[in-house]
C-alpha atoms as a PDB file:
ATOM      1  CA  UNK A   1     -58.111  33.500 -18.149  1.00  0.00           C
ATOM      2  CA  UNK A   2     -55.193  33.116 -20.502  1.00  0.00           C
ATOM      3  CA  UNK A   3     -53.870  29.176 -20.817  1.00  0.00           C
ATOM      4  CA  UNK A   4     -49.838  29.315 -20.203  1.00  0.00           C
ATOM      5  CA  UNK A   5     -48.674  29.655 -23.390  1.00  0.00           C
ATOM      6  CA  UNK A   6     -45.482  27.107 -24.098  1.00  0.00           C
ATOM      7  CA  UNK A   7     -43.265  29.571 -25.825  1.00  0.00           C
ATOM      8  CA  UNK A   8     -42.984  32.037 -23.096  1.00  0.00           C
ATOM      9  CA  UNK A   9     -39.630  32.152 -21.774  1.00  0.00           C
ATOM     10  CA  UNK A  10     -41.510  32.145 -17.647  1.00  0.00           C
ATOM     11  CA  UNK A  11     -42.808  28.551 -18.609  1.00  0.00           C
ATOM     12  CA  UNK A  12     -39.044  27.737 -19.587  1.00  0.00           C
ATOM     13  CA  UNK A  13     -37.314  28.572 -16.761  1.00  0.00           C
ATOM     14  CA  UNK A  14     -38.508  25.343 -14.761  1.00  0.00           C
ATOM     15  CA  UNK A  15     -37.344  23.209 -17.288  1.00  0.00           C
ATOM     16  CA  UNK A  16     -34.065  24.580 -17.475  1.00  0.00           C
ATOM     17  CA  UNK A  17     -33.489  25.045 -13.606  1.00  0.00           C
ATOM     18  CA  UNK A  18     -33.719  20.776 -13.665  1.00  0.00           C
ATOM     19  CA  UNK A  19     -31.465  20.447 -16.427  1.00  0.00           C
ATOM     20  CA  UNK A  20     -29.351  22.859 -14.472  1.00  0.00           C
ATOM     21  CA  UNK A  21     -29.813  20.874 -10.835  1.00  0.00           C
ATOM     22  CA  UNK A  22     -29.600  17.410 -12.713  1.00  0.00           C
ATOM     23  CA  UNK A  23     -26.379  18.591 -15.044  1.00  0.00           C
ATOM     24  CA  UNK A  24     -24.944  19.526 -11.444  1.00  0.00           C
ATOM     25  CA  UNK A  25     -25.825  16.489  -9.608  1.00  0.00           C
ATOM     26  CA  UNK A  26     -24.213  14.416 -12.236  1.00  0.00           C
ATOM     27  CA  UNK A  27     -21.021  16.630 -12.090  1.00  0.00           C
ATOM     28  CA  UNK A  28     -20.596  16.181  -8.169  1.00  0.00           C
ATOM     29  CA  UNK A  29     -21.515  12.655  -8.491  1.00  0.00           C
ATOM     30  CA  UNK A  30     -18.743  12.300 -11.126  1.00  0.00           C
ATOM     31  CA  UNK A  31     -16.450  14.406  -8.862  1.00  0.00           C
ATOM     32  CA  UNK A  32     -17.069  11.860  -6.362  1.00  0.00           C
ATOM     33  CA  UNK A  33     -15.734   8.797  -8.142  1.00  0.00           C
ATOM     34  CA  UNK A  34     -12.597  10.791  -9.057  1.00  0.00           C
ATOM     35  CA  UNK A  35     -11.909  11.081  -5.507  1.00  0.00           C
ATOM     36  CA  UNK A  36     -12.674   7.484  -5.020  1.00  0.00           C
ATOM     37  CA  UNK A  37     -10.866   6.502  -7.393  1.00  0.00           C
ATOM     38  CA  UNK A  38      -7.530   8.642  -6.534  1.00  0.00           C
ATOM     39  CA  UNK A  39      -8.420   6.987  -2.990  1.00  0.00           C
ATOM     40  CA  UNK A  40      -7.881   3.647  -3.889  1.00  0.00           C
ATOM     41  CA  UNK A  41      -4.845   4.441  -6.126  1.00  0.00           C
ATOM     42  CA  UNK A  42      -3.246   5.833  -2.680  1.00  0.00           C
ATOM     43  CA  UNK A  43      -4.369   3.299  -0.854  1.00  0.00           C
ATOM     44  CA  UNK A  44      -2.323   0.680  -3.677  1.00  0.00           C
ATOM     45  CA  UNK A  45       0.137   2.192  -3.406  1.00  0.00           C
ATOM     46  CA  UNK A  46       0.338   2.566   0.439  1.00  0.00           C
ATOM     47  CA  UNK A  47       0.162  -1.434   0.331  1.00  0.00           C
ATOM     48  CA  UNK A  48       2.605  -1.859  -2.702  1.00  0.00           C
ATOM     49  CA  UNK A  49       5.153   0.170  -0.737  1.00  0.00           C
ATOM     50  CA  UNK A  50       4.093  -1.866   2.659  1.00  0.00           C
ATOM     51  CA  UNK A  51       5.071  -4.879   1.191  1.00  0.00           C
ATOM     52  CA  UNK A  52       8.619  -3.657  -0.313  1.00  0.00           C
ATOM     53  CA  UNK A  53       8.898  -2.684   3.357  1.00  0.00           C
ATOM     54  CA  UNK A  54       8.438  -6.413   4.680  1.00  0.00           C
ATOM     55  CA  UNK A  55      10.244  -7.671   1.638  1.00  0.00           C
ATOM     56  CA  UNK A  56      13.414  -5.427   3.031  1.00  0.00           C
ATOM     57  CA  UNK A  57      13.160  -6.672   6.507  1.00  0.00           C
ATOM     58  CA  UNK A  58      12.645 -10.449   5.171  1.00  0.00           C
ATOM     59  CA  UNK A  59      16.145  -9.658   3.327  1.00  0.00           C
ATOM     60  CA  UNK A  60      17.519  -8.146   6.433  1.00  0.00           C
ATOM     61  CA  UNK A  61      16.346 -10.712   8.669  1.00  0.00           C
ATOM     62  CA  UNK A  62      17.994 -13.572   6.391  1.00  0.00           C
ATOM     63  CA  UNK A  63      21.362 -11.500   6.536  1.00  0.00           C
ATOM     64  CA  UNK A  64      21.323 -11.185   9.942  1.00  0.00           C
ATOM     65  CA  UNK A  65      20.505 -15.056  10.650  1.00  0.00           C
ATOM     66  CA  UNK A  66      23.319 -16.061   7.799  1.00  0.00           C
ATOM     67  CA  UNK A  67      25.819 -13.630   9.870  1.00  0.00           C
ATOM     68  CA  UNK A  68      24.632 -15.497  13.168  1.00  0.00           C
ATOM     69  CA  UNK A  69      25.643 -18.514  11.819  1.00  0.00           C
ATOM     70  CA  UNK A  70      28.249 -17.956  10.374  1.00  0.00           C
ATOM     71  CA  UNK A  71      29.899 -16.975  13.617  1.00  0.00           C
ATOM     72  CA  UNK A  72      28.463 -19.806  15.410  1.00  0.00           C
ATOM     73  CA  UNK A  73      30.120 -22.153  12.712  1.00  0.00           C
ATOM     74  CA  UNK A  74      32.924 -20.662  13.459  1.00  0.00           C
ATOM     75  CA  UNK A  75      32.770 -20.444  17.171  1.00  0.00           C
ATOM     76  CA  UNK A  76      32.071 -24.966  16.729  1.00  0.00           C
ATOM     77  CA  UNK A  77      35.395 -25.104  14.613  1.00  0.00           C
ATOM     78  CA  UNK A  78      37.451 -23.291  17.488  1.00  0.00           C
ATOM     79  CA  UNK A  79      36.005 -25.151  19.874  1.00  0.00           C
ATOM     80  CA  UNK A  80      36.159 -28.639  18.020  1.00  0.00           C
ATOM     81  CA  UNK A  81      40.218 -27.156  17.542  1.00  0.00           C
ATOM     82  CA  UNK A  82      40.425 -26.720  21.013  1.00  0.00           C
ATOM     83  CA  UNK A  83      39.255 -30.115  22.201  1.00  0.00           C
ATOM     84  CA  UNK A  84      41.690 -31.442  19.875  1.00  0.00           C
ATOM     85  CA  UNK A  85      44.356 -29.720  21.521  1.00  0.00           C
ATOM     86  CA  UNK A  86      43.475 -31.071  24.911  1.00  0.00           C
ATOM     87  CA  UNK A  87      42.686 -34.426  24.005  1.00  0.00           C
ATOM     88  CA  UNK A  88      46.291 -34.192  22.628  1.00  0.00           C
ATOM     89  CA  UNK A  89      47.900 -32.935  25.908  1.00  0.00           C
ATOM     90  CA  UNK A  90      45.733 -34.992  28.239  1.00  0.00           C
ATOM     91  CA  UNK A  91      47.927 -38.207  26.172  1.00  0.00           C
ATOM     92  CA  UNK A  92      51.181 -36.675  27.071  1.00  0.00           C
END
């Protein structure tokens, strides 16, 4: 019986199909924190754009109120005017 001898390229192969399957399983491994990575970049800016969304309706919201009262200020003077008016008739 022959012993395996070290420099034949059949005792190589093994040793090279691991480098192979580990030199793979580090590539899909890296492949996967890419994608994680681009993940949570989407998912910042999904959030960053989610909250210049609420800032815009905050903004909105305070115009809307300021226009409310505005008119209701207005609405008080004209009424205020008009009580004036009748208390000033009601002495005649």
């Amino acid at each position: 019986m022959n012993s395996p001898d070290p420099n034949e390229p059949e005792n190589e192969l093994p040793t090279n199909l691991a480098d192979k399957v580990g030199f793979l399983g580090t590539v899909v491994v890296t492949i996967g924190y890419i994608i994680e990575t681009i993940g949570e970049g989407i998912a910042l800016s999904e959030l960053a754009q989610e909250e210049k969304s609420v800032e815009q309706n905050k903004q909105v919201n305070q115009q809307q109120l300021s226009d409310i009262q505005s008119k209701l200020d207005y609405l008080i003077n004209e009424i205020n005017a008009m009580k004036k008016k009748d208390d000033h008739f009601r002495k005649w």
